[in-house]
Protein backbone atom coordinates (compact mmCIF):
# COMPACT_ATOMS: atom_id res chain seq x y z
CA UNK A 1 -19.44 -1.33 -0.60
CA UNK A 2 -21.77 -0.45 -3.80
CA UNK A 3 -21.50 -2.90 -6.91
CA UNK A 4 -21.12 -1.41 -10.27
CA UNK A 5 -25.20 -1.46 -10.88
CA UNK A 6 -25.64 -1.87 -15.16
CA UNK A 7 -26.69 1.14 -16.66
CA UNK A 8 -30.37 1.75 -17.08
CA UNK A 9 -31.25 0.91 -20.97
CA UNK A 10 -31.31 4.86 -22.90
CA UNK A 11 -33.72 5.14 -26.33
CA UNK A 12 -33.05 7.27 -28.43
CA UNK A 13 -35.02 7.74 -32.03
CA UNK A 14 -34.68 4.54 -34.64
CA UNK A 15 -36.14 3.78 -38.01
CA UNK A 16 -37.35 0.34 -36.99
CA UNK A 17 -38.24 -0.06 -33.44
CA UNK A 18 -38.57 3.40 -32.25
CA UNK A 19 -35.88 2.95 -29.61
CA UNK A 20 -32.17 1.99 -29.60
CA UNK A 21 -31.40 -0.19 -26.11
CA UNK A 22 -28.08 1.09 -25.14
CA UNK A 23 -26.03 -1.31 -22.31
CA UNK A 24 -23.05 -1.14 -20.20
CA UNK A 25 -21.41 -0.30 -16.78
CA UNK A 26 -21.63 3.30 -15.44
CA UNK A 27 -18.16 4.56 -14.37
CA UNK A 28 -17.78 5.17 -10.46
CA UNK A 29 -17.11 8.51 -9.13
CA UNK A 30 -12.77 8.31 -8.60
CA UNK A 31 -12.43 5.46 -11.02
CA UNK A 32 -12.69 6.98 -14.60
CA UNK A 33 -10.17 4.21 -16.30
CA UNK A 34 -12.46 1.95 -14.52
CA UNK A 35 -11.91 -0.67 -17.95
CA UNK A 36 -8.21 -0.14 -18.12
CA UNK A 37 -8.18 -1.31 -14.27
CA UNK A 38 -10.63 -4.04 -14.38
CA UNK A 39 -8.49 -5.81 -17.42
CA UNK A 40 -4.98 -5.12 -15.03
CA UNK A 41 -7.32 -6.38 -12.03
CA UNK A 42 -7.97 -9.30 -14.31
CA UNK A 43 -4.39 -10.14 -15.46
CA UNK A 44 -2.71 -9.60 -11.89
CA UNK A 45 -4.70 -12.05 -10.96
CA UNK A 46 -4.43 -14.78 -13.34
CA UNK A 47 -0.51 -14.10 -12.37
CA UNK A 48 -1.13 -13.97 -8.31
CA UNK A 49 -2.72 -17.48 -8.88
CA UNK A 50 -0.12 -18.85 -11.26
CA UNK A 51 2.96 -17.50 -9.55
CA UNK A 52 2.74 -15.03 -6.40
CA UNK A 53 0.44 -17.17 -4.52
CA UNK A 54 2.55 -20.57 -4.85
CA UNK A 55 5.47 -18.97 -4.15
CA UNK A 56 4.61 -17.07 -1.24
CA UNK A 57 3.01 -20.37 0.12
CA UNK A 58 6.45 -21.86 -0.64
CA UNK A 59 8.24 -18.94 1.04
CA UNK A 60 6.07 -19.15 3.81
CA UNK A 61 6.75 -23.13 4.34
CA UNK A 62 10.40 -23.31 3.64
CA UNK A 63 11.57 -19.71 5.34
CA UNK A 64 11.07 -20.46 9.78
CA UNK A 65 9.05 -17.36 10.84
CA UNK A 66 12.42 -16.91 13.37
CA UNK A 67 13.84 -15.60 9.35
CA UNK A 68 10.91 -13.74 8.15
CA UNK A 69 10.31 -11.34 11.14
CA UNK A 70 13.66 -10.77 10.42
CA UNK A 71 13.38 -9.72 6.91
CA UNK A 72 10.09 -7.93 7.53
CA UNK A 73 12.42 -5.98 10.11
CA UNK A 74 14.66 -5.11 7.61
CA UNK A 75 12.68 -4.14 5.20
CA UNK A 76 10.56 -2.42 7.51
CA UNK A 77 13.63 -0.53 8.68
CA UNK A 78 14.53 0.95 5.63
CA UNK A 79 11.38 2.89 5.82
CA UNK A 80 12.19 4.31 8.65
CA UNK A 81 13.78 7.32 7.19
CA UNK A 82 11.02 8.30 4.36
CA UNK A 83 8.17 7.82 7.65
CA UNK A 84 11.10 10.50 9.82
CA UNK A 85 10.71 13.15 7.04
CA UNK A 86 7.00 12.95 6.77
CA UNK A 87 6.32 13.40 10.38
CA UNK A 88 8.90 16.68 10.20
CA UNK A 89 6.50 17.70 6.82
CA UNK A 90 3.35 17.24 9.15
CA UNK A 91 4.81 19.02 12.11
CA UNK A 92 5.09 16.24 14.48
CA UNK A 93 8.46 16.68 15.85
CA UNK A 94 8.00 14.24 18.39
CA UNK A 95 7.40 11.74 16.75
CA UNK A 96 10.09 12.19 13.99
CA UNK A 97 12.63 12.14 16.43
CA UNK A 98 11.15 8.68 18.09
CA UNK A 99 11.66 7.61 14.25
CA UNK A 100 15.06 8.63 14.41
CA UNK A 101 15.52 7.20 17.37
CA UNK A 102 14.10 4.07 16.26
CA UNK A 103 16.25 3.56 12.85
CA UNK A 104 19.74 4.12 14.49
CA UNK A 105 19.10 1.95 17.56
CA UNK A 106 17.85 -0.62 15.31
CA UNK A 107 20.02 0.17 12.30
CA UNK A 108 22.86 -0.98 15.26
CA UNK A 109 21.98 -2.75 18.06
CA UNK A 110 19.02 -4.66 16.14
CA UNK A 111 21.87 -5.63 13.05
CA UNK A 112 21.35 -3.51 10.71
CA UNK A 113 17.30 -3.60 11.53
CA UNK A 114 17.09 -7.71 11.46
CA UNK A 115 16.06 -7.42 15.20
CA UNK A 116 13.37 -4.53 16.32
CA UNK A 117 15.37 -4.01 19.31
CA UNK A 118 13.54 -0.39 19.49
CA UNK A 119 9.85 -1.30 20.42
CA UNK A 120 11.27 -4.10 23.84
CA UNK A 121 11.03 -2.34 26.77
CA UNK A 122 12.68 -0.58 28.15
CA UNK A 123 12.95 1.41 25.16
CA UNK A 124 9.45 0.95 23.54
CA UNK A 125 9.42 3.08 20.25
CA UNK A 126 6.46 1.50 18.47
CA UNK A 127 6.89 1.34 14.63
CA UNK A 128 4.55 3.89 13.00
CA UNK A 129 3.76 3.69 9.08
CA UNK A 130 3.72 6.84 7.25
CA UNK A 131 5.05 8.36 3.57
CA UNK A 132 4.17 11.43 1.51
CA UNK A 133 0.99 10.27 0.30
CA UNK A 134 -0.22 10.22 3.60
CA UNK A 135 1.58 13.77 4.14
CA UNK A 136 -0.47 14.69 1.18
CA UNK A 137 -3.15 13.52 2.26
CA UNK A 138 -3.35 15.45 5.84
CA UNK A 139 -3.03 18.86 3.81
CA UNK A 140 -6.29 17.87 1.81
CA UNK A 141 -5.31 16.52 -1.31
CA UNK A 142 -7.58 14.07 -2.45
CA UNK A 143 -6.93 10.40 -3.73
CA UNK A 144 -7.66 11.22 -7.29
CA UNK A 145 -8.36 8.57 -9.65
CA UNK A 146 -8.31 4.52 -8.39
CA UNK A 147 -5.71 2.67 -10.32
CA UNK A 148 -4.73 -0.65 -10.37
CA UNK A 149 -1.08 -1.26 -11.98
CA UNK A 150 0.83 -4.16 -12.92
CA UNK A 151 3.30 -5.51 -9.97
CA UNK A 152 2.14 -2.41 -8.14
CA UNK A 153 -1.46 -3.20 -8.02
CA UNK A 154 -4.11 -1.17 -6.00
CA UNK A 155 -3.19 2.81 -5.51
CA UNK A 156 -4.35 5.97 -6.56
CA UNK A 157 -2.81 9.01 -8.35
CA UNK A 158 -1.63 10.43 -4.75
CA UNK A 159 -0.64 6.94 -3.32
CA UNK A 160 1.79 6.61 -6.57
CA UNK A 161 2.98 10.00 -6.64
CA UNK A 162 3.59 9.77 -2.79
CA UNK A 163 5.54 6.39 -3.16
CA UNK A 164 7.66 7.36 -5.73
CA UNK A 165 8.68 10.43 -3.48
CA UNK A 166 9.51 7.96 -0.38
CA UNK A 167 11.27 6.26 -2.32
CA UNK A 168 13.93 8.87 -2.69
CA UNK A 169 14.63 9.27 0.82
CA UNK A 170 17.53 8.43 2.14
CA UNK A 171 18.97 6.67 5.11
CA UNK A 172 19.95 8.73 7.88
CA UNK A 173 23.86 8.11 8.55
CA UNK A 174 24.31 5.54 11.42
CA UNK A 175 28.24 4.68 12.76
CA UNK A 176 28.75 1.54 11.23
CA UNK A 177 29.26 0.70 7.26
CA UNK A 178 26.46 -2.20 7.19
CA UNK A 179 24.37 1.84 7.79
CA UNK A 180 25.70 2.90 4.80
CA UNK A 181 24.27 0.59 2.35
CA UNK A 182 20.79 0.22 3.63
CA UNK A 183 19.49 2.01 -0.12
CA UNK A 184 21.89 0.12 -2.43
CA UNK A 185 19.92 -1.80 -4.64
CA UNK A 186 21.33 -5.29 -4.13
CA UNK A 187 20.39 -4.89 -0.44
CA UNK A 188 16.68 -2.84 -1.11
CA UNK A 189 15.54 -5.00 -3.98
CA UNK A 190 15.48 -8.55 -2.79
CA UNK A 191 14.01 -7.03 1.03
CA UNK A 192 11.36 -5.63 -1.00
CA UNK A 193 10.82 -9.03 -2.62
CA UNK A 194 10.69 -11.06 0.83
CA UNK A 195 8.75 -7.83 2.01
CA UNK A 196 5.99 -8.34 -0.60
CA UNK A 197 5.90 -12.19 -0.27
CA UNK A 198 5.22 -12.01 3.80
CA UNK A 199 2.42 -9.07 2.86
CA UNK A 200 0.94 -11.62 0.52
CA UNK A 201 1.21 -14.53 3.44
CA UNK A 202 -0.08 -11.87 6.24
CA UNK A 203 -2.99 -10.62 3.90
CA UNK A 204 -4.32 -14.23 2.38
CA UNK A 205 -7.06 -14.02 4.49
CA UNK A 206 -8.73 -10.51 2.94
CA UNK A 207 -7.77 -11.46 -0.58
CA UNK A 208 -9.80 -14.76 -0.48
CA UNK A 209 -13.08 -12.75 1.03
CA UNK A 210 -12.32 -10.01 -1.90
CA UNK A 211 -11.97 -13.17 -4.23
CA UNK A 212 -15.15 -14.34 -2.99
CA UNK A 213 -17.46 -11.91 -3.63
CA UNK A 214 -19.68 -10.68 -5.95
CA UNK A 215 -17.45 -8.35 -7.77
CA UNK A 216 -13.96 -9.04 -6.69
CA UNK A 217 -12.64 -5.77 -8.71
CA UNK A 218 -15.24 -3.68 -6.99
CA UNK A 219 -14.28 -5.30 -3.41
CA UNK A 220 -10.63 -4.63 -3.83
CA UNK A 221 -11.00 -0.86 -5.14
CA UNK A 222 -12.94 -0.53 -2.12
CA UNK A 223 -11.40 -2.38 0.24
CA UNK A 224 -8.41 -0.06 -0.95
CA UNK A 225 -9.70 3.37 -0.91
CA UNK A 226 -11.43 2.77 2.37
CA UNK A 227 -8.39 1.24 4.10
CA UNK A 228 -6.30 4.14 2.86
CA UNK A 229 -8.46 6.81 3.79
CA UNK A 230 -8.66 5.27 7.17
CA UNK A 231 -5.46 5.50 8.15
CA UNK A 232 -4.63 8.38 6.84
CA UNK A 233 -7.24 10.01 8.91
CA UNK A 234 -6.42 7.98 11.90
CA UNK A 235 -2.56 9.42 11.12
CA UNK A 236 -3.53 12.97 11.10
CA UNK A 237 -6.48 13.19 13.71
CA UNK A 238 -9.16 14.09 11.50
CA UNK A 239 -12.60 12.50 10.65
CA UNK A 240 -13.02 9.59 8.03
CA UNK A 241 -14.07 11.81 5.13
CA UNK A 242 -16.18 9.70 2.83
CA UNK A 243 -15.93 12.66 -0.18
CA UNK A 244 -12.10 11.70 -0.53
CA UNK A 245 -13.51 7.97 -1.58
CA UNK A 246 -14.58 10.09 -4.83
C-alpha cells in the first residue's frame, strides 16, 4: 500500500530567484479525481462519526443478533437473483441453478429468506456473492477510475455501473405472495438500511486500522481496489492481476 509521496519541487525560469518551487500531490494511476474523492472521503466521514457509527452501535446493542442474522438473511436473499443471472452470463450453469435452488427454498421454507434454511445440511447450498461488475470483470474490463461517493462510498466506474445493473434484476417467481414482493420498495429499502448498518458493525474492525493510519484516504482506496480485485479473481479462477489496480 504506497502513500501519495509529494511531488518533487519543478523550476522553471523567474525574474527574481531563478526558479519557481512548484508543490502538491501527484495523482495515482486509476484515481484521476483523486481531490474530488479525498474531500467526499473527508465529509463521509465526518458523517460516519456523527451519525452511521452511533447508530449502528445502537442497532447493534438494541437489535438480539437472533434479529439481525435474520435481516442480513433477507437482505442477503434478495440478491440471490442478480448473483443467478451473473453466474448464467459467466457460463457457470451449475452454480446458477444452486442459486436458484437456494432463493426458492429459502424464499419458502426459510420465510421469505429470514432463515438460510439452504446452506443446513442436508441441503448445503453455500451462499456465493456475485453481480455484473464482477461479470465484467471476468471478461477483462478493468476497474476504471477509484471513486468515492456520498452514501455509496468506495467503488469504481465498473463497480457502479455493475450495481446499478443488479439492481434491476428481478426476483425469480416463488409459490407464495410474501415471493412476490421481495423488490417492492417498502420491503428492499429498509433491508438495505439494516443491511448496511450490520456491514458497518461486521467491518468496525478494518475501518478503525484504515482510520489509523497514515493516510486513511489512501488505505481505504486501497484496501478497496485490492479487496475487489481479489475476489473477483478468486470468482472467476484467474490470477490476482495487479495492472487492474491501475
Amino acid at each position: 500500500m504506497q502513500p501519495v509521496e509529494p511531488m518533487q519541487p519543478a523550476a522553471s525560469a523567474s525574474p527574481q530567484a531563478g526558479v519557481i518551487v512548484v508543490t502538491g500531490q501527484i495523482r495515482t494511476p486509476g484515481d484521476p479525481l483523486q481531490n474530488i474523492n479525498v474531500e467526499s472521503y473527508a465529509t463521509a466521514q465526518a458523517i460516519d462519526a456523527a451519525v452511521v457509527a452511533p447508530t449502528a452501535d445502537a442497532y447493534e446493542k438494541a437489535v438480539p443478533e437472533p434479529i439481525r442474522n435474520g435481516l442480513r438473511n433477507f437482505a442477503n436473499n434478495l440478491h440471490e437473483p442478480a448473483v443467478f443471472v451473473n453466474f448464467l452470463l459467466q457460463l457457470k450453469p451449475g452454480k446458477a441453478a444452486e442459486t436458484a435452488g437456494r432463493f426458492i427454498i429459502n424464499s419458502t421454507i426459510g420465510v421469505v429468506g429470514l432463515f438460510d434454511i439452504a446452506r443446513r445440511k442436508p441441503i448445503n447450498l453455500p451462499q456465493r456473492k456475485n453481480g455484473f461488475a464482477d461479470t465484467l470483470g471476468c471478461y477483462g474490463v478493468k476497474s476504471g477510475a477509484f471513486l468515492f461517493l456520498p452514501i455509496i462510498g468506495a467503488t469504481s466506474v465498473r463497480d457502479l455501473i455493475g450495481g446499478g445493473v443488479d439492481a434491476f434484476a428481478i426476483p425469480i417467481p416463488v409459490p407464495n405472495s410474501a415471493g412476490r414482493t421481495l423488490s417492492q420498495p417498502y420491503v428492499a429499502v429498509p433491508s438495505s438500511v439494516a443491511r448496511e448498518l450490520d456491514k458497518r458493525v461486521e467491518f468496525d474492525e478494518e475501518l478503525e486500522i484504515i482510520h489509523n493510519s497514515d493516510d486513511p484516504y489512501v488505505a481505504s482506496r486501497e484496501y478497496y481496489l485490492q479487496k475487489r480485485q481479489t475476489q473477483i479473481a478468486g470468482l472467476c479462477g484467474t490470477k490476482k492481476n495487479t495492472s487492474d489496480l491501475k
